[in-house]
Protein backbone atom coordinates (compact mmCIF):
# COMPACT_ATOMS: atom_id res chain seq x y z
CA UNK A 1 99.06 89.21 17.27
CA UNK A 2 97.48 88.92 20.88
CA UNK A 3 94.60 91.55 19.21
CA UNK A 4 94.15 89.65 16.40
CA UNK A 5 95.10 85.64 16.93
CA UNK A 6 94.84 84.89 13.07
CA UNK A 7 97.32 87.54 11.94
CA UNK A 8 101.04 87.40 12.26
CA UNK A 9 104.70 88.64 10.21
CA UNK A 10 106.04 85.25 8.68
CA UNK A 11 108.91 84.50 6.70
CA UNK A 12 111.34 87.30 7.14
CA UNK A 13 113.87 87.59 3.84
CA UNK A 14 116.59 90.15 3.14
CA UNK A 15 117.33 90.45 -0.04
CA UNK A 16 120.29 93.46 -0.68
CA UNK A 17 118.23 96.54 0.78
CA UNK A 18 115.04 95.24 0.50
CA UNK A 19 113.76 93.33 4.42
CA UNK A 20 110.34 91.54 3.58
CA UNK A 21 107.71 89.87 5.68
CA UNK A 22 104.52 88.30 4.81
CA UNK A 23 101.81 89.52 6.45
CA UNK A 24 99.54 85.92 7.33
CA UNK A 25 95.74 86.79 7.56
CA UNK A 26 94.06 83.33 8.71
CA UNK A 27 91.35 85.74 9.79
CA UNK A 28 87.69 84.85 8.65
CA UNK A 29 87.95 88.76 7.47
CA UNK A 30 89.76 91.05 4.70
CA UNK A 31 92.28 93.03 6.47
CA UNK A 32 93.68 96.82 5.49
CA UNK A 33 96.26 98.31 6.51
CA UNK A 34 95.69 101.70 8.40
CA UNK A 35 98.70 103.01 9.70
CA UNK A 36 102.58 101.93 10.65
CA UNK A 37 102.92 103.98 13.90
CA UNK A 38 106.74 103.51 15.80
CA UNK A 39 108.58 102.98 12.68
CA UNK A 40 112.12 103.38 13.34
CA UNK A 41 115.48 102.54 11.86
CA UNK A 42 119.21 102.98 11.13
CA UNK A 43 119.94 106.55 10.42
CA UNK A 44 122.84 106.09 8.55
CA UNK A 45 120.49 104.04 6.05
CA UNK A 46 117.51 105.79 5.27
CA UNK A 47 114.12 104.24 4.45
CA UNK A 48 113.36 104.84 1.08
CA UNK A 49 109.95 103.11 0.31
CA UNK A 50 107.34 100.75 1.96
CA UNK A 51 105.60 98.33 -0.68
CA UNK A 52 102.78 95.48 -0.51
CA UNK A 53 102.62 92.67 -2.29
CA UNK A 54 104.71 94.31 -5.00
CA UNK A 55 103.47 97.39 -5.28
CA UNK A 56 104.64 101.20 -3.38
CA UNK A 57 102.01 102.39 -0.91
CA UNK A 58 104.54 104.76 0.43
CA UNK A 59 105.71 107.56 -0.10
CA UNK A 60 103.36 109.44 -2.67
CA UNK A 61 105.17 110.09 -5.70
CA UNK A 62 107.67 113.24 -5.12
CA UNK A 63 107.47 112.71 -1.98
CA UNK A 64 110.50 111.55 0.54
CA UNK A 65 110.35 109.44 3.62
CA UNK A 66 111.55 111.48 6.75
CA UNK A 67 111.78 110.99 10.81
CA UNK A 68 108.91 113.31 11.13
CA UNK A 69 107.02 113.11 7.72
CA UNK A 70 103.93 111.59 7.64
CA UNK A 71 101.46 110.15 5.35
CA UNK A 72 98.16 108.85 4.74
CA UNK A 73 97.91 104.73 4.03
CA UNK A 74 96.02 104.46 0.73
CA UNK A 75 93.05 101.82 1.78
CA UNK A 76 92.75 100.08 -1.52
CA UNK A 77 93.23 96.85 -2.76
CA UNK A 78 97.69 97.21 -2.40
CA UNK A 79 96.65 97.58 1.12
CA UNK A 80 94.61 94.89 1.53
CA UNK A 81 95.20 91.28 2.94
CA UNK A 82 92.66 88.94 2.22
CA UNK A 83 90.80 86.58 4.62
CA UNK A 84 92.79 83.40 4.57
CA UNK A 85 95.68 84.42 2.66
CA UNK A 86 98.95 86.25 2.78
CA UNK A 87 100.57 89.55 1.33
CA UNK A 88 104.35 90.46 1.38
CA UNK A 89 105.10 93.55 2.93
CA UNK A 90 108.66 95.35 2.20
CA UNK A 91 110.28 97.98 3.63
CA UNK A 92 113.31 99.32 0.53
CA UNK A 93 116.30 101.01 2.18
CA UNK A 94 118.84 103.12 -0.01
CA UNK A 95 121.35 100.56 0.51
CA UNK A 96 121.93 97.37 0.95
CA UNK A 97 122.65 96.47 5.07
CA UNK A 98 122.84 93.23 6.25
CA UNK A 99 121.54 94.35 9.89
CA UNK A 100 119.72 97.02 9.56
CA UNK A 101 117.99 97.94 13.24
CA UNK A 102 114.69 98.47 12.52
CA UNK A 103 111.35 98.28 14.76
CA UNK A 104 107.71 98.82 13.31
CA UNK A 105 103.96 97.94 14.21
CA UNK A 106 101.67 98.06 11.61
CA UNK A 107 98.07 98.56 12.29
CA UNK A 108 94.91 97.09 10.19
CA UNK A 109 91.10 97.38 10.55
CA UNK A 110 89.78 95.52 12.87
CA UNK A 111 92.45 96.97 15.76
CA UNK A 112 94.57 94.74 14.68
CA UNK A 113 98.17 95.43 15.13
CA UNK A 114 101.92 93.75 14.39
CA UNK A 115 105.11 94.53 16.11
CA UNK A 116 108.74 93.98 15.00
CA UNK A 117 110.40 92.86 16.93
């Protein structure tokens, strides 16, 4: 990212609904997420659940993912990339789409922030 040289969205996979990054940190520091401001995507296939390295940070349990719902980012360690390493980072739809139009920044510590696309 142009804030944060060491930090970038690699490897993009779709796998049924699931559309997966990996967030790079080749940062000297641990990363967290903060927020994921601008998320938008196909309303006709709603966004279910966001995950990180294989576990749900969003939504809290009972809790549904709407256009205008929002919700705290835990900061603990599913949240965390460390320095020098990598962490997937999954958005789950409800069903499968093989182009799903989609468009997301996610913001860390740091002011660090990604963009896709």
């Amino acid at each position: 990212s142009a804030t944060c040289p060491g930090l970038q969205l690699i490897g993009f996979r779709r796998d049924g609904a699931e559309a997966t990054w990996t967030i790079d940190n080749a940062t000297d520091a641990d990363l967290h997420l903060e927020g994921i401001p601008n998320l938008k995507w196909e309303v006709r296939n709603p966004l279910a659940e966001v995950w990180m390295g294989g576990q749900k940070i969003l939504p809290p349990e009972g809790a549904l993912i709407g256009g205008d719902a929002a919700f705290a980012i835990p900061r603990d360690e599913r949240t965390r990339v460390a320095a020098r390493s990598g962490k997937d980072f999954t958005l789950v739809f409800l069903w499968a789409d093989t182009e799903p139009l989609l468009s997301f920044e996610l913001t860390f510590t740091g002011g660090c922030t990604l963009r896709v696309p």
